[in-house]
N, C-alpha and C. Protein backbone atom coordinates (compact mmCIF):
# COMPACT_ATOMS: atom_id res chain seq x y z
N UNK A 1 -10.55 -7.35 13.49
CA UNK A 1 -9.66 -7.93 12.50
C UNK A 1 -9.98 -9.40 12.36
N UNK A 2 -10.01 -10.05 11.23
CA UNK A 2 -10.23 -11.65 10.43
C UNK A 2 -8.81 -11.95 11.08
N UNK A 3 -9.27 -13.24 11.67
CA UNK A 3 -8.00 -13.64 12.08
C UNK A 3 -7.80 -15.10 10.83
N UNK A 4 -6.89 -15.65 10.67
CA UNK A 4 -6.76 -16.43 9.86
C UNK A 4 -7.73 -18.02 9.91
N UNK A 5 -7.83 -18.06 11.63
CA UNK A 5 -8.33 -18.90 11.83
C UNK A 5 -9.91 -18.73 11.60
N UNK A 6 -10.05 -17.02 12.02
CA UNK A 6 -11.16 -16.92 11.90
C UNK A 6 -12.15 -17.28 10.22
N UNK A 7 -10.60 -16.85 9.11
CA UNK A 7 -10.69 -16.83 8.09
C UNK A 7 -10.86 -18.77 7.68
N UNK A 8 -10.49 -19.30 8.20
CA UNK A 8 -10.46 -20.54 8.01
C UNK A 8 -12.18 -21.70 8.05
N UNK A 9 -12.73 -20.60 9.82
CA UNK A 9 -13.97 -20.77 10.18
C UNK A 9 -14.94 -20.55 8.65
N UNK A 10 -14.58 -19.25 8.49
CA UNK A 10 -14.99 -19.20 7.30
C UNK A 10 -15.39 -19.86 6.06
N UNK A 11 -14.62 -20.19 5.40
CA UNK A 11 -14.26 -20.91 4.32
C UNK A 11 -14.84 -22.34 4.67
N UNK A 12 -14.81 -22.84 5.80
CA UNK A 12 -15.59 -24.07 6.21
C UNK A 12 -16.58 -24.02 6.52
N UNK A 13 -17.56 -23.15 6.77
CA UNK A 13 -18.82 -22.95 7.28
C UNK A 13 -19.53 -22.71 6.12
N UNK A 14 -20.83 -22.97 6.42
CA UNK A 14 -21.99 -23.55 6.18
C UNK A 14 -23.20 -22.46 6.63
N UNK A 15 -24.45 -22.38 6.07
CA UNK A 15 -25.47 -21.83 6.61
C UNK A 15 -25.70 -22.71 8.19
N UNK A 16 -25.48 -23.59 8.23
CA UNK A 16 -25.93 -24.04 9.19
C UNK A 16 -24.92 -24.59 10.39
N UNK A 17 -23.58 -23.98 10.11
CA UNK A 17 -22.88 -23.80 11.18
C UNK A 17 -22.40 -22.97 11.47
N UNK A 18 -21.83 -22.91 13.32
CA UNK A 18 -21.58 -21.44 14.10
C UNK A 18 -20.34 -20.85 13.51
N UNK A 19 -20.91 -19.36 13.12
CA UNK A 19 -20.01 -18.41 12.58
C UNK A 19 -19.33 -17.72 14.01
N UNK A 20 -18.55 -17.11 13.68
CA UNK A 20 -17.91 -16.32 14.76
C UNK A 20 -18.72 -15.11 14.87
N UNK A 21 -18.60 -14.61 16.34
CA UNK A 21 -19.57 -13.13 16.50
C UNK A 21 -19.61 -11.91 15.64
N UNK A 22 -20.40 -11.58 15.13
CA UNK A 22 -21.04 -10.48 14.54
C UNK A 22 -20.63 -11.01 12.63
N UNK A 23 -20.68 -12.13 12.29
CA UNK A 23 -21.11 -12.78 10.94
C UNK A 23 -21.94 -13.35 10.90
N UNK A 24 -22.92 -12.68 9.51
CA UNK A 24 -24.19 -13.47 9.09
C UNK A 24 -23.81 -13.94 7.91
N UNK A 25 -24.34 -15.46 7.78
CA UNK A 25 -24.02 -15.70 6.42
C UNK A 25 -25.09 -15.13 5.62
N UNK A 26 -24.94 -15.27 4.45
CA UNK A 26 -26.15 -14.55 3.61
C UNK A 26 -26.57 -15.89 2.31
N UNK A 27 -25.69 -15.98 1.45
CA UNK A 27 -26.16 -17.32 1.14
C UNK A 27 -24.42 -18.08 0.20
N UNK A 28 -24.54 -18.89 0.06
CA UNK A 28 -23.65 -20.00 -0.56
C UNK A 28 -24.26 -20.15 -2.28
N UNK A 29 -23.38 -20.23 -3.25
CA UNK A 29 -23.46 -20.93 -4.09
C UNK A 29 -22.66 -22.24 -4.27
N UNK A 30 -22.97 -23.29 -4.51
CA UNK A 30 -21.91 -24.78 -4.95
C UNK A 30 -21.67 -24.72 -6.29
N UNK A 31 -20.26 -25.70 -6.07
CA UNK A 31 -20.29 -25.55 -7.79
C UNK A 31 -20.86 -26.85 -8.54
N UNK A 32 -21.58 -26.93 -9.63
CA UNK A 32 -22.24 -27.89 -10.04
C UNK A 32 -21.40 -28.39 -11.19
N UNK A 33 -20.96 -29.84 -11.09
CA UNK A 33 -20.06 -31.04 -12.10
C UNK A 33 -21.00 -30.09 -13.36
N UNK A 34 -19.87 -30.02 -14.54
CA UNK A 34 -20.21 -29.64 -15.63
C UNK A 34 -20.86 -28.25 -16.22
N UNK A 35 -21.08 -27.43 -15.07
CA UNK A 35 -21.14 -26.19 -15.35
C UNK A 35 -20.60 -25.52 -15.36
N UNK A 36 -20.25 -24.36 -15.87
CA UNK A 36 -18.90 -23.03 -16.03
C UNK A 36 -19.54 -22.13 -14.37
N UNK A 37 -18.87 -21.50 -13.40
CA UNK A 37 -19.60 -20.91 -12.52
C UNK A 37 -18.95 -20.96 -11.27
N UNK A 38 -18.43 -19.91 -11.16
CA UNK A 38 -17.67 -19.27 -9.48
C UNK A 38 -18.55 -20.19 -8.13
N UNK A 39 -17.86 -21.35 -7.56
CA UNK A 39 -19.06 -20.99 -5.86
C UNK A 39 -18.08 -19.76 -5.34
N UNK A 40 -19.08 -20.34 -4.31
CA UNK A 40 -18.87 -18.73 -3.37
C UNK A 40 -19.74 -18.84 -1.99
N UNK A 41 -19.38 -17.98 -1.12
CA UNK A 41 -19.51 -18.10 0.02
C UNK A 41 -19.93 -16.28 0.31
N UNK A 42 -21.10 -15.99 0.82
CA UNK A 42 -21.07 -14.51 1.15
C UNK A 42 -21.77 -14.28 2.69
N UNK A 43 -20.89 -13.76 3.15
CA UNK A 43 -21.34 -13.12 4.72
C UNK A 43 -21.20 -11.59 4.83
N UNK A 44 -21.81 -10.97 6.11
CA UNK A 44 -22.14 -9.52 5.91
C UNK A 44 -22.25 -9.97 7.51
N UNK A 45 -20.66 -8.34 7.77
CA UNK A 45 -20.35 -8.43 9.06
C UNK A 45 -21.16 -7.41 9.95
N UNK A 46 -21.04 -7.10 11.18
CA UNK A 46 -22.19 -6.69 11.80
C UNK A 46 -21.50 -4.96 11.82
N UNK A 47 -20.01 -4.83 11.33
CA UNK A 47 -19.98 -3.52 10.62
C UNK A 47 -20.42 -2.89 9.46
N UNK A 48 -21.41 -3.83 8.75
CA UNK A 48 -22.03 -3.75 7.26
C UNK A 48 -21.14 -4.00 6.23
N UNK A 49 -19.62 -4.39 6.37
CA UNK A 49 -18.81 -4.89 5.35
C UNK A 49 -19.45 -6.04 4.63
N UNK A 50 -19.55 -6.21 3.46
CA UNK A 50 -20.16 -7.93 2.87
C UNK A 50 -18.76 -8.53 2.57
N UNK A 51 -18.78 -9.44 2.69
CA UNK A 51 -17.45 -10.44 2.66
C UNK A 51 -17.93 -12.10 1.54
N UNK A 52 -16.94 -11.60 0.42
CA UNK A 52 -17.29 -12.89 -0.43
C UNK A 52 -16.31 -13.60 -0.16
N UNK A 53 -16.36 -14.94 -0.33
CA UNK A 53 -15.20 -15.89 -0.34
C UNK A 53 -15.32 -16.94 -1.40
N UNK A 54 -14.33 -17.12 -2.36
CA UNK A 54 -14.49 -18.32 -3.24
C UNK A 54 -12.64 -19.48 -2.79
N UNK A 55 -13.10 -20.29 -2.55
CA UNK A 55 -11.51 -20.85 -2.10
C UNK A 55 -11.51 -21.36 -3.59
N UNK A 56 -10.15 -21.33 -3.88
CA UNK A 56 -9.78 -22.24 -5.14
C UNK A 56 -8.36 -22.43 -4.38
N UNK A 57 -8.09 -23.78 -4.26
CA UNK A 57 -7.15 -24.75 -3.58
C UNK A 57 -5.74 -24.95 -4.85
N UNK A 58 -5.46 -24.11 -6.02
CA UNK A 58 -5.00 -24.90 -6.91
C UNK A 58 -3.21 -24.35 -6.99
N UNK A 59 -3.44 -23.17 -6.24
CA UNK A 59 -2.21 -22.21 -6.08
C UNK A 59 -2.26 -22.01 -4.70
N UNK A 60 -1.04 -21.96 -4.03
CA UNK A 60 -0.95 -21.76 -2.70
C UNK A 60 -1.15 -19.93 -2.51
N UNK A 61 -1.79 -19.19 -3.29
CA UNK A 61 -1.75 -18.10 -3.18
C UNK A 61 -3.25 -17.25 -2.64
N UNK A 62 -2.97 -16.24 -2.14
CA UNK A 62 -4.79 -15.64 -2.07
C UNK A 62 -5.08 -14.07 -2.75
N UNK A 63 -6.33 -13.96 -3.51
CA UNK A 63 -6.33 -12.71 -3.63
C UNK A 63 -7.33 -12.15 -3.03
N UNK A 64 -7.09 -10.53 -2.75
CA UNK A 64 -8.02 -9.78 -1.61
C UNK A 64 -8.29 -8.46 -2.57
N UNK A 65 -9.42 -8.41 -3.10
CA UNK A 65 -10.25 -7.55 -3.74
C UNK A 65 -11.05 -6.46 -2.81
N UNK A 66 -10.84 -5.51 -2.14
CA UNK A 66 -11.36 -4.25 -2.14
C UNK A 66 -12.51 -3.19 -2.39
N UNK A 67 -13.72 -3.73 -2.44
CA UNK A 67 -14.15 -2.30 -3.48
C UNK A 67 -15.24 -1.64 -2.79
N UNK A 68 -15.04 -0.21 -2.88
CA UNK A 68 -15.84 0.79 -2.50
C UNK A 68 -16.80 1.15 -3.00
N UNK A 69 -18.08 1.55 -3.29
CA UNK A 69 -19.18 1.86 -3.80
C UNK A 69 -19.15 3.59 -4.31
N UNK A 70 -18.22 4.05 -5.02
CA UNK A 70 -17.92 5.47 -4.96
C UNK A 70 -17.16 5.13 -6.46
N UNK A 71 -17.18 6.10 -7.10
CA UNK A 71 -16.19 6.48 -8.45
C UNK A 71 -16.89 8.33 -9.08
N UNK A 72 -16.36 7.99 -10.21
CA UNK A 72 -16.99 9.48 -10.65
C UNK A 72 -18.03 9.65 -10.84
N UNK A 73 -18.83 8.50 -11.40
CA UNK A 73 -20.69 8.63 -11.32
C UNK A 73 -20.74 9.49 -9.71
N UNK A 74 -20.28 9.29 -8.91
CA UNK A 74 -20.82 10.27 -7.20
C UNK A 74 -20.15 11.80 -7.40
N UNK A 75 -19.63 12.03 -8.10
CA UNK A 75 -19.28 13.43 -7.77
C UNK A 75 -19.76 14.57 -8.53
N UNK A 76 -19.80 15.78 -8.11
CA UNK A 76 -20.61 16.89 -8.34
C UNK A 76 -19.67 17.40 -9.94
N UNK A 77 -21.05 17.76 -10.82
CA UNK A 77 -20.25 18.68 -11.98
C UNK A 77 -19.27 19.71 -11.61
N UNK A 78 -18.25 19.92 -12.00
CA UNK A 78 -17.35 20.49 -11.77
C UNK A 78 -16.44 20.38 -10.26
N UNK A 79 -16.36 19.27 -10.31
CA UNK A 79 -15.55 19.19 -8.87
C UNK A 79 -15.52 17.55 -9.10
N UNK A 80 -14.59 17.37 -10.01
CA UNK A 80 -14.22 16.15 -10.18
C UNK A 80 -12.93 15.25 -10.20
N UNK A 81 -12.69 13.68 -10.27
CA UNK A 81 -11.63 13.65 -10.09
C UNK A 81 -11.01 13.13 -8.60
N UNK A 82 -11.76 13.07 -8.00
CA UNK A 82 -11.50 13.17 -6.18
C UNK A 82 -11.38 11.61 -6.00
N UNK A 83 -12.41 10.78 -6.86
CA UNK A 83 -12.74 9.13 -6.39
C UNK A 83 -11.17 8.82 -6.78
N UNK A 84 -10.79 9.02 -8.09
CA UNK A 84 -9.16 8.76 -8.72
C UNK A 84 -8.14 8.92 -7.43
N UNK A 85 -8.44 10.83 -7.54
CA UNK A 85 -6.88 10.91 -6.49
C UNK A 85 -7.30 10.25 -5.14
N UNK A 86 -8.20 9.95 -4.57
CA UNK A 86 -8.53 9.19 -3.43
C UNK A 86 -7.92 7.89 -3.30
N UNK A 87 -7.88 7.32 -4.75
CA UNK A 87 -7.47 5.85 -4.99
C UNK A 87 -5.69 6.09 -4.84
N UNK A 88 -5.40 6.93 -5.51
CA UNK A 88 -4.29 6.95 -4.85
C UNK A 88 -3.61 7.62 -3.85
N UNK A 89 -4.55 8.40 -2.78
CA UNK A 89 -3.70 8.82 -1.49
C UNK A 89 -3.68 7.61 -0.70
N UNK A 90 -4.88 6.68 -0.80
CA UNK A 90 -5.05 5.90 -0.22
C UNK A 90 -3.81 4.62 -0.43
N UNK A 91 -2.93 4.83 -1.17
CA UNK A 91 -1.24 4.23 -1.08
C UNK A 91 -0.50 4.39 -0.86
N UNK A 92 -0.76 5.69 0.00
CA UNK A 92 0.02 7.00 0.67
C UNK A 92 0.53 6.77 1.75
N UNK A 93 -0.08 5.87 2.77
CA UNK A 93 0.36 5.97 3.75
C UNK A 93 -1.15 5.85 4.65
N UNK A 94 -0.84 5.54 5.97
CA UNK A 94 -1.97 5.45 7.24
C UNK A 94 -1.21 5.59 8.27
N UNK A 95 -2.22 5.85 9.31
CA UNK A 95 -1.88 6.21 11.17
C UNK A 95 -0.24 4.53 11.55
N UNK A 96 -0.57 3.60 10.95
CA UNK A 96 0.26 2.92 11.18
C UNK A 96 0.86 2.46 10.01
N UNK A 97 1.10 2.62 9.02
CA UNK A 97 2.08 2.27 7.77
C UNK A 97 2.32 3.46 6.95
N UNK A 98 3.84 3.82 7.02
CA UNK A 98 4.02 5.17 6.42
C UNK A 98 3.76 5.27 5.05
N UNK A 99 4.30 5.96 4.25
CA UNK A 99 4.60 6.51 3.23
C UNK A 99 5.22 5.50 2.54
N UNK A 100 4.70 4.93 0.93
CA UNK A 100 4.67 3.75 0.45
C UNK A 100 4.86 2.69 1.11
N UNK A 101 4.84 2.64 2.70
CA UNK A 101 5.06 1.10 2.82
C UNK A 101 4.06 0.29 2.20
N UNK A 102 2.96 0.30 2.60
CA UNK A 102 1.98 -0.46 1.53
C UNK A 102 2.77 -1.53 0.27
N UNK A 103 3.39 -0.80 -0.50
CA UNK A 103 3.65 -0.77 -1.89
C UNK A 103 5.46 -2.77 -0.96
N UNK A 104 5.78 -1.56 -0.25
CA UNK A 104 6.97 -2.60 0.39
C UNK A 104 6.37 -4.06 0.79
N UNK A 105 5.77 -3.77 1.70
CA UNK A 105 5.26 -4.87 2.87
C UNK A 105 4.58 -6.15 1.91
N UNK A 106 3.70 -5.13 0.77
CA UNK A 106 2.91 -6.65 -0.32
C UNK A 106 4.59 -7.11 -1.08
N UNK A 107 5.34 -6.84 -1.61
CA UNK A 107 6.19 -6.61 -2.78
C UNK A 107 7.27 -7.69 -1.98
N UNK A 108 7.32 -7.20 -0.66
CA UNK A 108 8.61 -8.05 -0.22
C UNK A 108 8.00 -9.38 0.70
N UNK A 109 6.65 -9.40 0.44
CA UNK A 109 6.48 -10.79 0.72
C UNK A 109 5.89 -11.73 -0.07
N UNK A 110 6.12 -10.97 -1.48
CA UNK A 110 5.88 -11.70 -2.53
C UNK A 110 5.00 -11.43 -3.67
N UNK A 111 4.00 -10.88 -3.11
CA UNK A 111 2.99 -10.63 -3.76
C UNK A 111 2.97 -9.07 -4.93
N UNK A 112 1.61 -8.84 -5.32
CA UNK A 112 1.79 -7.51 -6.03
C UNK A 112 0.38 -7.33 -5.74
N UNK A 113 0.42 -5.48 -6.37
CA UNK A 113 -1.05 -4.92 -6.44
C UNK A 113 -1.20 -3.68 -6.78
N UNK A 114 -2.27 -3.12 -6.53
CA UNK A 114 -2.98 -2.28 -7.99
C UNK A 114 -4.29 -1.81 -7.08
N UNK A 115 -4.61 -0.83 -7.77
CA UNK A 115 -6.54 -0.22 -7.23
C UNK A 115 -6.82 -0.04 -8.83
N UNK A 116 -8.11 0.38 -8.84
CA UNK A 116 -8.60 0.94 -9.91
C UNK A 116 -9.86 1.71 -9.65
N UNK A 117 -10.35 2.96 -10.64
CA UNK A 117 -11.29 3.45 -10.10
C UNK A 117 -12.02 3.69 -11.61
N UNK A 118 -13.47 3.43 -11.30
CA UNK A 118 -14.47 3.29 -12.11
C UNK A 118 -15.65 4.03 -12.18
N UNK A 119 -16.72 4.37 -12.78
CA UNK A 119 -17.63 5.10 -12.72
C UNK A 119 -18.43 5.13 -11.23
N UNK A 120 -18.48 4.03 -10.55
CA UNK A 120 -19.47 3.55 -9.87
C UNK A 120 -18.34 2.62 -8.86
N UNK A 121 -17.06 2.49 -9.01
CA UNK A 121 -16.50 2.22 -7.96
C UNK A 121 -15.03 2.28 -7.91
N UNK A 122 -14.58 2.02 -6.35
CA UNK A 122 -12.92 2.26 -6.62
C UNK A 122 -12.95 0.75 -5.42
N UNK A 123 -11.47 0.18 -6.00
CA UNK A 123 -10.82 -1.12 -5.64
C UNK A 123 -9.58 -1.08 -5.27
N UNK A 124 -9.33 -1.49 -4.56
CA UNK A 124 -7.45 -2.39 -3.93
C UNK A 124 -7.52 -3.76 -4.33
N UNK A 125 -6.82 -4.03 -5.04
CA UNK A 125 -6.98 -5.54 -5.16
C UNK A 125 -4.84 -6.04 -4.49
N UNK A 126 -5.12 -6.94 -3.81
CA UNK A 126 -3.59 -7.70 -3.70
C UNK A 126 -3.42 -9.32 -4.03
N UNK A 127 -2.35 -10.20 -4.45
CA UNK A 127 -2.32 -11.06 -4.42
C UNK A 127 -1.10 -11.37 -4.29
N UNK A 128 -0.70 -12.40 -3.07
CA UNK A 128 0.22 -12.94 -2.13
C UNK A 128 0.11 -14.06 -1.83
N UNK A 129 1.15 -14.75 -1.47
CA UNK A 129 1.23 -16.24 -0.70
C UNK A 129 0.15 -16.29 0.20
N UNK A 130 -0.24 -17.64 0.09
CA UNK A 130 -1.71 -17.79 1.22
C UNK A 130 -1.23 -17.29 2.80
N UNK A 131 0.49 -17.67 2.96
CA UNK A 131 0.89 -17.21 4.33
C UNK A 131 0.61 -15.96 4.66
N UNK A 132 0.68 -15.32 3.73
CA UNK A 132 0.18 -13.46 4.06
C UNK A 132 -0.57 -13.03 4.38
N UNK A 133 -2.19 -13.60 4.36
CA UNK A 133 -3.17 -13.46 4.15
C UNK A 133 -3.37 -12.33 5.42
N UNK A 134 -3.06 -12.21 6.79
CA UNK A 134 -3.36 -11.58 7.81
C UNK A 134 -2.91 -10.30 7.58
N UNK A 135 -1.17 -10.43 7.21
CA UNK A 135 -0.96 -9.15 6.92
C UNK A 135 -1.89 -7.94 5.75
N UNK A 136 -2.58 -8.94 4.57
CA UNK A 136 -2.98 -7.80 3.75
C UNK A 136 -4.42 -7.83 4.25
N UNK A 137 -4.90 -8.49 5.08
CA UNK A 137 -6.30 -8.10 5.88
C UNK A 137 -5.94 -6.72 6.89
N UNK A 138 -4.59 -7.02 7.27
CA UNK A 138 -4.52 -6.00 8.54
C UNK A 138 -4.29 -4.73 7.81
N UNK A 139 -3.83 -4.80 6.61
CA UNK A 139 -3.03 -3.22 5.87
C UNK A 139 -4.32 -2.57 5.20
N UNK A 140 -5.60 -3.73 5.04
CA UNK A 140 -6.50 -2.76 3.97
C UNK A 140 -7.37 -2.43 5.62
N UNK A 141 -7.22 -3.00 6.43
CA UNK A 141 -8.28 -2.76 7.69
C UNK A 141 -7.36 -1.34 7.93
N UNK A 142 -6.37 -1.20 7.97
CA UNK A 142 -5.44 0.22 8.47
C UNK A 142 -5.86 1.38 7.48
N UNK A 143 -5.74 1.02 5.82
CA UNK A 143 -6.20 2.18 5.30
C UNK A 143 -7.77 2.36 5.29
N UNK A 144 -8.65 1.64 5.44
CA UNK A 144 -9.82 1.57 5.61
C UNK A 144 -10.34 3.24 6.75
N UNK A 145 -9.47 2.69 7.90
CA UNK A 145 -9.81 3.40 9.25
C UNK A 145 -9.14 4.54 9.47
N UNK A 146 -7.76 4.41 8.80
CA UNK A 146 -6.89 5.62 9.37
C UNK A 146 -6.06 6.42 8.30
N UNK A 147 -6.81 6.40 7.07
CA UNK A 147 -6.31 7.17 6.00
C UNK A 147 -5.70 8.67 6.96
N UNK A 148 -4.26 8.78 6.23
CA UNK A 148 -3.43 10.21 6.78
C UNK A 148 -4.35 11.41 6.18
């Protein structure tokens, strides 16, 4: 689990400073005076997760984007439909958060959220007070691992 601090390491680091164990950075974009253009920060953990980060300082809020490499482009003719309802069992509940809590836990600490599923992929996206940030790392790490 990203701990906040760890998340913090993050966001401050550099190709050329110490990441925490099992993060590689991969590369940085800056943002350049007068150009239109996301920076960004991308590391790839030693579970093969890739992890982007763009800080924008302008709202005390964070959002946590999700996405799986799966939609209906992967599934077999006639046996379709599965990437969708997947997107939503996966709000269903896990080994440690029941049955809609998900939907509670973002909602009553402020935030909101949504998945979506696409030819070629399916997403959780949340966005919450920056204070939250652990909890919706810890809830997508729970459905990640322990879908019911």
């Amino acid at each position: 689990m990203l701990s906040l601090a760890s998340y913090s390491q993050f966001v401050e680091s550099s190709s050329t400073q110490a990441l925490p164990k099992g993060v590689t950075f991969v590369e940085q974009v800056k943002a350049v005076k007068g150009e239109v253009m996301i920076p960004y920060s991308k590391y790839r953990l030693a579970n093969g997760l890739t992890v982007i980060l763009s800080p924008d300082h302008s709202d005390p809020l964070v959002s946590v984007d999700v996405t799986y490499h799966v939609g209906s482009a992967h599934e077999q003719q006639g046996k379709s439909g599965f990437a969708h309802f997947f997107e939503h069992m996966m709000f269903q509940g896990s080994k440690h958060v029941g049955d809609q809590q998900h939907f509670k836990l973002i909602t009553e600490a402020g935030g909101e959220l949504n998945g979506s599923t696409g030819r070629d992929f399916t997403n959780y996206y949340e966005t919450i007070p920056a204070n939250q940030l652990e909890k919706v790392l810890w809830l997508e790490s729970d459905r990640m691992g322990f879908l019911l």
